[in-house]
Structures are given as C-alpha cells and as structure tokens.
Protein backbone atom coordinates (compact mmCIF):
# COMPACT_ATOMS: atom_id res chain seq x y z
CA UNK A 1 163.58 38.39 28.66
CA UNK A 2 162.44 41.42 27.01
CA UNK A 3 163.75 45.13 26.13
CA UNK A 4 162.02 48.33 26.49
CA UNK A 5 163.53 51.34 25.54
CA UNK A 6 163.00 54.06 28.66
CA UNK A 7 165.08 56.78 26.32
CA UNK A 8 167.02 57.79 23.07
CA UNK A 9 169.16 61.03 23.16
CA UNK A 10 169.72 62.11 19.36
CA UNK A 11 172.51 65.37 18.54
CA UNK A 12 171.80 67.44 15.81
CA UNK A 13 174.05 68.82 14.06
CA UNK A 14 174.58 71.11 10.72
CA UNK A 15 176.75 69.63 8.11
CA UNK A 16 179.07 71.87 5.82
CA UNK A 17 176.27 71.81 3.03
CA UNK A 18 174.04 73.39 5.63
CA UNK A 19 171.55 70.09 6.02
CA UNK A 20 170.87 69.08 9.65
CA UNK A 21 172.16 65.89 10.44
CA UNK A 22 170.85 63.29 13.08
CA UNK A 23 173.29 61.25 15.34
CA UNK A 24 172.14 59.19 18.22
CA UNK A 25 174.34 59.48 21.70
CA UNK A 26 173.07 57.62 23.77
CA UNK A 27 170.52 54.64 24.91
CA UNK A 28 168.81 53.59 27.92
CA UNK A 29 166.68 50.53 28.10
CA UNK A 30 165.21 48.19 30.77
CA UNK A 31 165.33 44.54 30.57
CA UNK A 32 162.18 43.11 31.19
CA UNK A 33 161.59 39.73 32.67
CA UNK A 34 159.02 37.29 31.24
CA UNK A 35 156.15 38.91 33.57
CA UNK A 36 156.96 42.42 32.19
CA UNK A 37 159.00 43.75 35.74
CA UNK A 38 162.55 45.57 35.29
CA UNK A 39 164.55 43.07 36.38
CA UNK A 40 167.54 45.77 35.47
CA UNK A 41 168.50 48.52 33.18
CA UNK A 42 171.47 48.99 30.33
CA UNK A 43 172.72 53.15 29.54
CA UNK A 44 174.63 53.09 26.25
CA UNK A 45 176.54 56.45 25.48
CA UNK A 46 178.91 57.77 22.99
CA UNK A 47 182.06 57.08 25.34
CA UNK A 48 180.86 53.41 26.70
CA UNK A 49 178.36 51.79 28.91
CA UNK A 50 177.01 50.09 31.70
CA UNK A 51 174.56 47.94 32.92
CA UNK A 52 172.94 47.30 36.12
CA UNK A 53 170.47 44.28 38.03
CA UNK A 54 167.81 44.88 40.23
CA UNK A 55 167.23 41.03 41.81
CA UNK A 56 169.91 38.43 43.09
CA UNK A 57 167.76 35.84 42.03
CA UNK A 58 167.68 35.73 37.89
CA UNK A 59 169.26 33.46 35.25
CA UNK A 60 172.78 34.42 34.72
CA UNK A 61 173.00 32.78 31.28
CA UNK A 62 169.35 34.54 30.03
CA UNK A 63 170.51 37.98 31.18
CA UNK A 64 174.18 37.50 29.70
CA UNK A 65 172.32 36.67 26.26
CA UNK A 66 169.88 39.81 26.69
CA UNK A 67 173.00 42.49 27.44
CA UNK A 68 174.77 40.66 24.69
CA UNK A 69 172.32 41.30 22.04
CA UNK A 70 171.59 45.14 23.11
CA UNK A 71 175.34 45.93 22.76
CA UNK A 72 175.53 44.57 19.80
CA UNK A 73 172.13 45.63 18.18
CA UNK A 74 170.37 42.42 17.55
C-alpha cells in the first residue's frame, strides 16, 4: 500500500508583524494498492476527518496500518 497526495489546501494569513504566514487546512490523499489503483481515499481537515474504501475485497490489517500512519504523519 501506497499514498498519493490528490490535494493540499494551505491559508495564508498576515501576522501582527505584517509577514504572511502559511498554515495547511486540509489533506486529501488516495491509498494506492500495490498495482498503483485507488483502492480508497483519506480527507484530513482542520475540524477532523474521514476516510473512505472503494473494494470489499482488501486486507483489513494493511489498510488499518496505511490510515494509521497518514493520521499520524509517518
């Protein structure tokens, strides 16, 4: 399993010293299986997330692992 990020919304903002700051918002990425198809997707925003499968037939355990480690940035 494999991620590829399909989009990265970034707010920018001024800070009291006038510079322009840079704050990601939110994520959306597909997980890949080991051929390279979307076997689902994972949208990651400022207020929470959720995450979504496009086949019944996948390996629970792999996909747990793979949502696992894109929630917590590994």
């Amino acid at each position: 399993m494999t991620t590829k990020l399909i989009k990265r919304t970034i707010e920018e903002t001024t800070n009291a010293e006038g510079e322009i700051v840079e704050k990601v918002v939110a994520i959306e990425m597909a997980i890949l299986d080991e051929n390279g198809n979307e076997v689902g997707r994972v949208n990651i925003n400022q207020w929470g997330g959720n995450f979504n499968f496009n086949t019944g037939n996948m390996d629970v355990e792999t996909v747990s692992e793979a949502v696992t480690n894109i929630l917590i940035g590994q």
